[in-house]
Protein backbone atom coordinates (compact mmCIF):
# COMPACT_ATOMS: atom_id res chain seq x y z
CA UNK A 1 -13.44 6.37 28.43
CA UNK A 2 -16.54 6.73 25.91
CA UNK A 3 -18.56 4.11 24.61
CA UNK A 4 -16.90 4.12 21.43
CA UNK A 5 -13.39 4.60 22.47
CA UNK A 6 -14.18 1.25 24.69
CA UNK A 7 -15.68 -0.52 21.69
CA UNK A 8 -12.50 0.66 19.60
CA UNK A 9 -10.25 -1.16 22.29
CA UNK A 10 -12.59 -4.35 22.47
CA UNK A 11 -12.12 -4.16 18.28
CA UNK A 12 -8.12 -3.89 18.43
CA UNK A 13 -7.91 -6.74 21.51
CA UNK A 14 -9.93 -8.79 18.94
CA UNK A 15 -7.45 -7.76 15.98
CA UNK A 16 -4.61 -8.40 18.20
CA UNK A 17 -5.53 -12.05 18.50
CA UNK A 18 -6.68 -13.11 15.28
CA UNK A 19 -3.32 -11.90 13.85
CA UNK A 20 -1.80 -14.16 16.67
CA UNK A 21 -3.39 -17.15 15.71
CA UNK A 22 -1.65 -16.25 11.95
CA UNK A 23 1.82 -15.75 13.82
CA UNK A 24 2.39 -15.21 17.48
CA UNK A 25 5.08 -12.48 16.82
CA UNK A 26 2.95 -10.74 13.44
CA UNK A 27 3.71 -6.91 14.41
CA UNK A 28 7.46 -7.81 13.58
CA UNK A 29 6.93 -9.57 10.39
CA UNK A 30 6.28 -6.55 8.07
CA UNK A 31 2.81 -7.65 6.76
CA UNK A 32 1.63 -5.39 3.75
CA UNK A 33 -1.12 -4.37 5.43
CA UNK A 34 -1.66 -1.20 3.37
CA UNK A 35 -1.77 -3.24 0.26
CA UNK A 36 -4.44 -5.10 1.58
CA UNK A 37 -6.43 -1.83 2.26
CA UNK A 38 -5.86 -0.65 -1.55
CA UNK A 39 -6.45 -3.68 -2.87
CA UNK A 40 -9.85 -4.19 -1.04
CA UNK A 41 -10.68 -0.24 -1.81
CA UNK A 42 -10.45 -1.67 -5.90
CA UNK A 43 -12.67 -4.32 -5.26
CA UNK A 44 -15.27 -2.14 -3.27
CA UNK A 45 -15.74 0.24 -6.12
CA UNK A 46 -16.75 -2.45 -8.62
CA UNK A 47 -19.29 -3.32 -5.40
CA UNK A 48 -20.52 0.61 -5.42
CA UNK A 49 -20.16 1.29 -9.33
CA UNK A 50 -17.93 3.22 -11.55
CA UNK A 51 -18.60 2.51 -14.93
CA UNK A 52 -20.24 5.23 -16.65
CA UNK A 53 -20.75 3.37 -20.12
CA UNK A 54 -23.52 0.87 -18.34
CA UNK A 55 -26.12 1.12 -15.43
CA UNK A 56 -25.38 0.19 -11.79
CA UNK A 57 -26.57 0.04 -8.89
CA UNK A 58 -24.49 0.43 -5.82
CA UNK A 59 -25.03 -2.76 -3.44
CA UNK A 60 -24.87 -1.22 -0.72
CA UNK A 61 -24.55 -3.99 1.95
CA UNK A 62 -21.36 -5.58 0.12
CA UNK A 63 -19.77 -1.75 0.67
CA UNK A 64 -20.06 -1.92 4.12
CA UNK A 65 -18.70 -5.70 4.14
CA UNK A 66 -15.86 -4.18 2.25
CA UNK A 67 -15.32 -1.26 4.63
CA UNK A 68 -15.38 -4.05 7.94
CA UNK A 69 -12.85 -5.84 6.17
CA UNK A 70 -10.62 -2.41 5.38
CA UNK A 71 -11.09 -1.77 9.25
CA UNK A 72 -9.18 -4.79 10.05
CA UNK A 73 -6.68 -3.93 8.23
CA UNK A 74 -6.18 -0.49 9.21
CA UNK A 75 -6.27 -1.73 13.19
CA UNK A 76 -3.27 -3.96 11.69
CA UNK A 77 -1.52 -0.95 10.93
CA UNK A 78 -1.97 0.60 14.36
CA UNK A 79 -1.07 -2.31 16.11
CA UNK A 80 2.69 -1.64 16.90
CA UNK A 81 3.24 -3.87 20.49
CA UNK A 82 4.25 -0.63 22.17
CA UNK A 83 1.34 1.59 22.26
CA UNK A 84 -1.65 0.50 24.53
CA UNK A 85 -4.71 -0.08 22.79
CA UNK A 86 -6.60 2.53 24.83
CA UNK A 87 -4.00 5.52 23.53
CA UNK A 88 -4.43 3.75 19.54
CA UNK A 89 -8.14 3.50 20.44
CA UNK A 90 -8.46 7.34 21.23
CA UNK A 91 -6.45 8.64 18.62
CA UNK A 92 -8.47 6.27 16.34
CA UNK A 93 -11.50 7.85 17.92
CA UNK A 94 -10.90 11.33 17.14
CA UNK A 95 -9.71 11.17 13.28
CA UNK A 96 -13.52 8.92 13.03
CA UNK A 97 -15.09 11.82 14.55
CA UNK A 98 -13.13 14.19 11.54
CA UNK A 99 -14.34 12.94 8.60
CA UNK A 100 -12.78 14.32 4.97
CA UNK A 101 -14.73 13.42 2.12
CA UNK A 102 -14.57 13.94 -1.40
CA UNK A 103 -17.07 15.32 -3.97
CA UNK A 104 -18.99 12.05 -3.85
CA UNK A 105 -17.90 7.98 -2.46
CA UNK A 106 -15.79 6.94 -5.34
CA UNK A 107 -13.25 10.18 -4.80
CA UNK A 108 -13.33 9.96 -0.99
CA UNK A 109 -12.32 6.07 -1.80
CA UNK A 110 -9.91 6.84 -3.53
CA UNK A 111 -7.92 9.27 -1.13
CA UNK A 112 -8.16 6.25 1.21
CA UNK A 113 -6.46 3.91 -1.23
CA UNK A 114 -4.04 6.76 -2.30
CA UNK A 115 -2.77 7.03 0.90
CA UNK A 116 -2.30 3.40 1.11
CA UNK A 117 -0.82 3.11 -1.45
CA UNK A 118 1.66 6.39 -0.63
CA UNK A 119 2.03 6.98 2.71
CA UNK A 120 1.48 3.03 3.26
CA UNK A 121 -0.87 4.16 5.96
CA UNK A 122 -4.46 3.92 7.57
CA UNK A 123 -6.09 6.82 6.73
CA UNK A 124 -9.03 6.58 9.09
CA UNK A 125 -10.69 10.71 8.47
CA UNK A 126 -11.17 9.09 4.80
CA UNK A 127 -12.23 5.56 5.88
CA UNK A 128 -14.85 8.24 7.98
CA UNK A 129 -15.29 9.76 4.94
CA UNK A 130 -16.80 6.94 3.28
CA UNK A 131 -18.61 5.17 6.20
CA UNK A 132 -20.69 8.76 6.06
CA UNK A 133 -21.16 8.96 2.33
CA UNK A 134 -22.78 5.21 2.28
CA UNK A 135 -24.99 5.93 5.74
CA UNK A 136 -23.12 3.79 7.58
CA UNK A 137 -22.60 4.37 11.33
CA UNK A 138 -19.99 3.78 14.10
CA UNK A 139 -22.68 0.84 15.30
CA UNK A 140 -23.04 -0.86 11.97
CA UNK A 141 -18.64 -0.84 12.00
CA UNK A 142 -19.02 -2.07 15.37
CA UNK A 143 -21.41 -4.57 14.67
CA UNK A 144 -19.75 -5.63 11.57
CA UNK A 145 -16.31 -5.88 12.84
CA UNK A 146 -17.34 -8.40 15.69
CA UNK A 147 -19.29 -10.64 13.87
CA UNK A 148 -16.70 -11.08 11.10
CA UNK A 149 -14.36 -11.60 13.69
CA UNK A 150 -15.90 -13.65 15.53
CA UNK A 151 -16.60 -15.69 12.11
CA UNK A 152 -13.27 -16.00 11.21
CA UNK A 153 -12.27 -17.53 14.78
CA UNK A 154 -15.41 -19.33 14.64
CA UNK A 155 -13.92 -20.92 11.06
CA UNK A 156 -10.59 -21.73 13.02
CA UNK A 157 -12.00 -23.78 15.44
CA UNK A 158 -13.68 -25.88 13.33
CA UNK A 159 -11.65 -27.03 10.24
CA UNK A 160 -11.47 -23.92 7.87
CA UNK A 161 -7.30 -24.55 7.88
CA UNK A 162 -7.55 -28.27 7.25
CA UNK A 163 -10.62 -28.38 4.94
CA UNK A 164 -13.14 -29.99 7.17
CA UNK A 165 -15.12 -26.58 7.97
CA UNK A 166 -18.89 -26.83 6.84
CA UNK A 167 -19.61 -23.33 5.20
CA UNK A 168 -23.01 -24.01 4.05
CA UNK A 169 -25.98 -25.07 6.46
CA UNK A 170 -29.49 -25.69 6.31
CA UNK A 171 -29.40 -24.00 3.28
CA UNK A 172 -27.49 -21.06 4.11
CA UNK A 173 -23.53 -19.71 3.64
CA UNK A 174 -22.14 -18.90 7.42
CA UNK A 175 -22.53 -15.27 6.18
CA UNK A 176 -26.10 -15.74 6.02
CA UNK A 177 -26.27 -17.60 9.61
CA UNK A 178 -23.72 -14.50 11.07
CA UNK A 179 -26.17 -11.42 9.73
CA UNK A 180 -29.21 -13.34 11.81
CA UNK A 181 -27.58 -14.20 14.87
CA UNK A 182 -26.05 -10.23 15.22
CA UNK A 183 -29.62 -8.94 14.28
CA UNK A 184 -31.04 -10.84 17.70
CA UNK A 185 -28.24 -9.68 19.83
CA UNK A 186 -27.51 -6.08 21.78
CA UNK A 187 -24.25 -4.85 20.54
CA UNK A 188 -23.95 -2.65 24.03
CA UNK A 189 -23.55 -5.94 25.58
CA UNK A 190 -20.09 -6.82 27.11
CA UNK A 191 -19.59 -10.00 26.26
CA UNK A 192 -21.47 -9.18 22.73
CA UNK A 193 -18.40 -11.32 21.17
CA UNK A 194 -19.07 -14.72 23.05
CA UNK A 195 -22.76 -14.49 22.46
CA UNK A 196 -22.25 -14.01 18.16
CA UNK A 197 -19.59 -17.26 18.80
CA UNK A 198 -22.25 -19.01 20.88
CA UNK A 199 -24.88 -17.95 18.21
CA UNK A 200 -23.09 -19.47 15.42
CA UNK A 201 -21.97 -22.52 17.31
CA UNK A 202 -25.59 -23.33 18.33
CA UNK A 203 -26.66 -23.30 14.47
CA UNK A 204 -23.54 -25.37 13.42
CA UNK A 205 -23.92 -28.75 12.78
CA UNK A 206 -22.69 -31.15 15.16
């Protein structure tokens, strides 16, 4: 198994359970997944710029947010609780390594939202597409994926449902906290998961 075939399945394990924590049974409850991935592809192009009647500036770092977040939901739509996650994780692994872009970002976007919103699909050659058009690479997905993962259990844990979670500390948003504690940390690292958890725990306040 390759390096990123084995981070693919450590990214859909992760998927997996967050979705459980939502519902134990989700693959059966017919989540709109694929809306999600449109929907998110509309907000990321007001992120990157399409407005040619004003100046802008694509921010590039809220683009690649945007395309972690799009990755979740296109494991989602993998996820079927019959395949193994080392057959979804290879397939997933070639169509990344086949990326079809458009004549520039916004058009390769938009095949991945058309086929969304179509085929009600993941297409991941586009989603490659647009990872290479904004310089971003399989580590920074990687990276990206299990930190906001992480984050969002990390939230769980302590009081994001009820309302008690503290989202701002010592001056920064848990965002903030998240970027540093990845930065100091080798992604190669098997247990890379529990040490961003461990990170952000250390910083919380007690």
């Amino acid at each position: 198994m390759s390096t990123n075939v084995a981070k693919l399945v450590v990214m859909l394990e992760m998927q997996n359970a967050m979705n459980t924590k939502v519902h134990e049974s989700w693959f059966d409850q017919g989540f709109d997944w694929y809306r999600a991935i449109w929907v998110e592809c509309a907000e990321m192009l007001d992120h990157y710029g399409w407005k040619w009647w004003k100046k802008q500036t694509p921010d590039t770092e809220q683009v690649i947010l945007e395309l972690v977040d799009i990755f979740h939901f296109g494991l989602s739509l993998r996820i079927d609780g019959k395949t193994s996650f080392a057959d979804i994780a290879a397939h997933l692994n070639t169509e990344l390594d086949a990326p079809v872009q458009g004549e520039d970002f916004k058009v390769t976007l938009e095949k991945l939202a058309g086929v969304a919103v179509t085929e009600k699909r993941f297409d991941a050659q586009a989603f490659a597409g647009c990872m290479a058009q904004i310089g971003m690479s399989f580590d920074d997905l990687y990276r990206g994926y299990v930190g906001k993962n992480t984050l969002n259990f990390f939230r769980q844990d302590f009081g994001y449902k009820d309302g008690t979670y503290i989202k701002v500390w010592d001056g920064k948003e848990d965002n903030e906290h998240l970027v540093e504690v990845v930065k100091s940390l080798d992604t190669s690292a098997s247990d890379f998961a529990t040490q961003v958890y461990e990170g952000l725990k250390s910083r919380y306040p007690a």
